[in-house]
Every structure is written in structure tokens, then in C-alpha cells.
C-alpha atoms as a PDB file:
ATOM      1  CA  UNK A   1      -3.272  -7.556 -22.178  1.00  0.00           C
ATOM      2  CA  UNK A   2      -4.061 -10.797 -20.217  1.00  0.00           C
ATOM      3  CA  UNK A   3      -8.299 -10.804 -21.769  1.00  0.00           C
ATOM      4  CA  UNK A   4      -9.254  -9.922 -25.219  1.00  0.00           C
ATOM      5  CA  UNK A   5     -12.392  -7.910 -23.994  1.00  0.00           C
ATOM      6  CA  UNK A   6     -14.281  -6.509 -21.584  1.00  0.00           C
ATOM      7  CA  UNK A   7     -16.798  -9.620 -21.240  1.00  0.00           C
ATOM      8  CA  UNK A   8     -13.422 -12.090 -20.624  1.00  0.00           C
ATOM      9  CA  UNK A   9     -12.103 -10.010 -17.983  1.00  0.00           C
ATOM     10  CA  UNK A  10     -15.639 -10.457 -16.226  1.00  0.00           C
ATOM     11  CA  UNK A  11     -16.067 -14.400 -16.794  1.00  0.00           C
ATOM     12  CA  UNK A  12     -12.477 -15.162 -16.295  1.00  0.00           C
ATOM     13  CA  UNK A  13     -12.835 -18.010 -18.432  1.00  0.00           C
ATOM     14  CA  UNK A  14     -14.389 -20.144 -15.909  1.00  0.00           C
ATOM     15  CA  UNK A  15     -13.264 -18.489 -12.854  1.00  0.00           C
ATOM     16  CA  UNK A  16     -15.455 -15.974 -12.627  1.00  0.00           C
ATOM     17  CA  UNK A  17     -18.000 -16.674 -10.367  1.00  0.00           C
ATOM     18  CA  UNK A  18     -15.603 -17.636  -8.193  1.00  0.00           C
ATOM     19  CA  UNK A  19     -13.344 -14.325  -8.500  1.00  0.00           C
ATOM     20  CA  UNK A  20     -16.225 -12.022  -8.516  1.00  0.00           C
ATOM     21  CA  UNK A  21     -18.308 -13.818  -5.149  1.00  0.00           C
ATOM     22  CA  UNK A  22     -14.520 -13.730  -3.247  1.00  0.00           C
ATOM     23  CA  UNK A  23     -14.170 -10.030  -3.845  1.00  0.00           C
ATOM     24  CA  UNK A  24     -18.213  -9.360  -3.045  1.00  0.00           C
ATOM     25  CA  UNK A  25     -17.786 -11.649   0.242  1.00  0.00           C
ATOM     26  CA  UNK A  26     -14.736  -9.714   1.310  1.00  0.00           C
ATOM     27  CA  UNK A  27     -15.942  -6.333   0.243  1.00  0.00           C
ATOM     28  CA  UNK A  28     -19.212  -7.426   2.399  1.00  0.00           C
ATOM     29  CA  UNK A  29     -17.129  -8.256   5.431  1.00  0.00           C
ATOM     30  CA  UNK A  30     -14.593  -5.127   5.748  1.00  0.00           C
ATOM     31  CA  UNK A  31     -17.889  -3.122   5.300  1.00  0.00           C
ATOM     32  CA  UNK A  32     -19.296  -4.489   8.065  1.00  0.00           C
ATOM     33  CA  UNK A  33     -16.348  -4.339  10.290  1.00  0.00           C
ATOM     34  CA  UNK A  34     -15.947  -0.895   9.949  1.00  0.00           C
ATOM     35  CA  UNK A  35     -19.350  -0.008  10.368  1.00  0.00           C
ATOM     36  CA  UNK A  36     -19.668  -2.496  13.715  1.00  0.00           C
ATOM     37  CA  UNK A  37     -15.910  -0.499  14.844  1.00  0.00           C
ATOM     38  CA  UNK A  38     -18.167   2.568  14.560  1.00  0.00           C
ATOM     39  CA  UNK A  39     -20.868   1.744  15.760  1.00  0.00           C
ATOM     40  CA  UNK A  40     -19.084   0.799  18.707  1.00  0.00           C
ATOM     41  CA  UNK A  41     -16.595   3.711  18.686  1.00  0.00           C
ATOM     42  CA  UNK A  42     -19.843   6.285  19.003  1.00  0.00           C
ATOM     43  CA  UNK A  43     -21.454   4.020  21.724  1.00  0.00           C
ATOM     44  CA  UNK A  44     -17.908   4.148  24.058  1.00  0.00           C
ATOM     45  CA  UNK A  45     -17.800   8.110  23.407  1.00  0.00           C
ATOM     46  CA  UNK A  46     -21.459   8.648  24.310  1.00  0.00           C
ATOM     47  CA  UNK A  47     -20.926   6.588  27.375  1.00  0.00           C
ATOM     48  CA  UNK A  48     -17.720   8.268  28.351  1.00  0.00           C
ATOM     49  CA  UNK A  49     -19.777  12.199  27.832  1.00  0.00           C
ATOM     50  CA  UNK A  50     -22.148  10.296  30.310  1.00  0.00           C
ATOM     51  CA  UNK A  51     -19.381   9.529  32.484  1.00  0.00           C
ATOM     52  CA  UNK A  52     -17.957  12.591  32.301  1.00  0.00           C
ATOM     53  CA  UNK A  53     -21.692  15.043  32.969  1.00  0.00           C
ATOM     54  CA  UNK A  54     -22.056  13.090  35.969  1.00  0.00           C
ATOM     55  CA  UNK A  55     -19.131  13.518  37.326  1.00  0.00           C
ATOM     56  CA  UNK A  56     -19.116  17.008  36.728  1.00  0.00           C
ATOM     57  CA  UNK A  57     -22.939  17.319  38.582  1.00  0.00           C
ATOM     58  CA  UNK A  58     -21.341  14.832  41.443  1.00  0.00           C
END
């Protein structure tokens, strides 16, 4: 086993804050990216159903 304990494998020696703020930041950004995709993804579909009612009344 690479650390001795739980409390090593969270410092990292004296990588940690490094290690642990990398995977927050990238954790923070995929999050956002998907919710932004659908986000997005619901506003195309509501304006294609738009679309698609008036059409269908034209």
C-alpha cells in the first residue's frame, strides 16, 4: 500500500492541496458542462415543439 493511513492518503505528503483542488476544479467543470449541455438540450426541444405546434395550426 503506497500511504500508511487514511490521513496520508488525504495530505499526500505535501501534495495534497494540490491533488485534492485539481480533482474539485475538474469535478466543478464537467458538472457544469453537463448541466449547461442540458440546459441547452431542453431549450432546442422546447423550441423545436414550438416549431412544430405552429406548423401544425399553419
Amino acid at each position: 500500500m503506497a500511504f500508511d493511513s487514511l490521513a496520508d492518503f488525504f495530505t499526500m505528503g505535501t501534495h495534497g492541496l494540490y491533488v485534492w483542488s485539481t480533482y474539485g476544479f475538474s469535478l466543478s467543470a464537467l458538472l457544469i458542462l453537463i448541466l449547461n449541455t442540458l440546459g441547452k438540450r431542453r431549450k432546442i426541444r422546447d423550441q423545436l415543439c414550438k416549431r412544430f405546434l405552429r406548423d401544425q395550426n399553419a
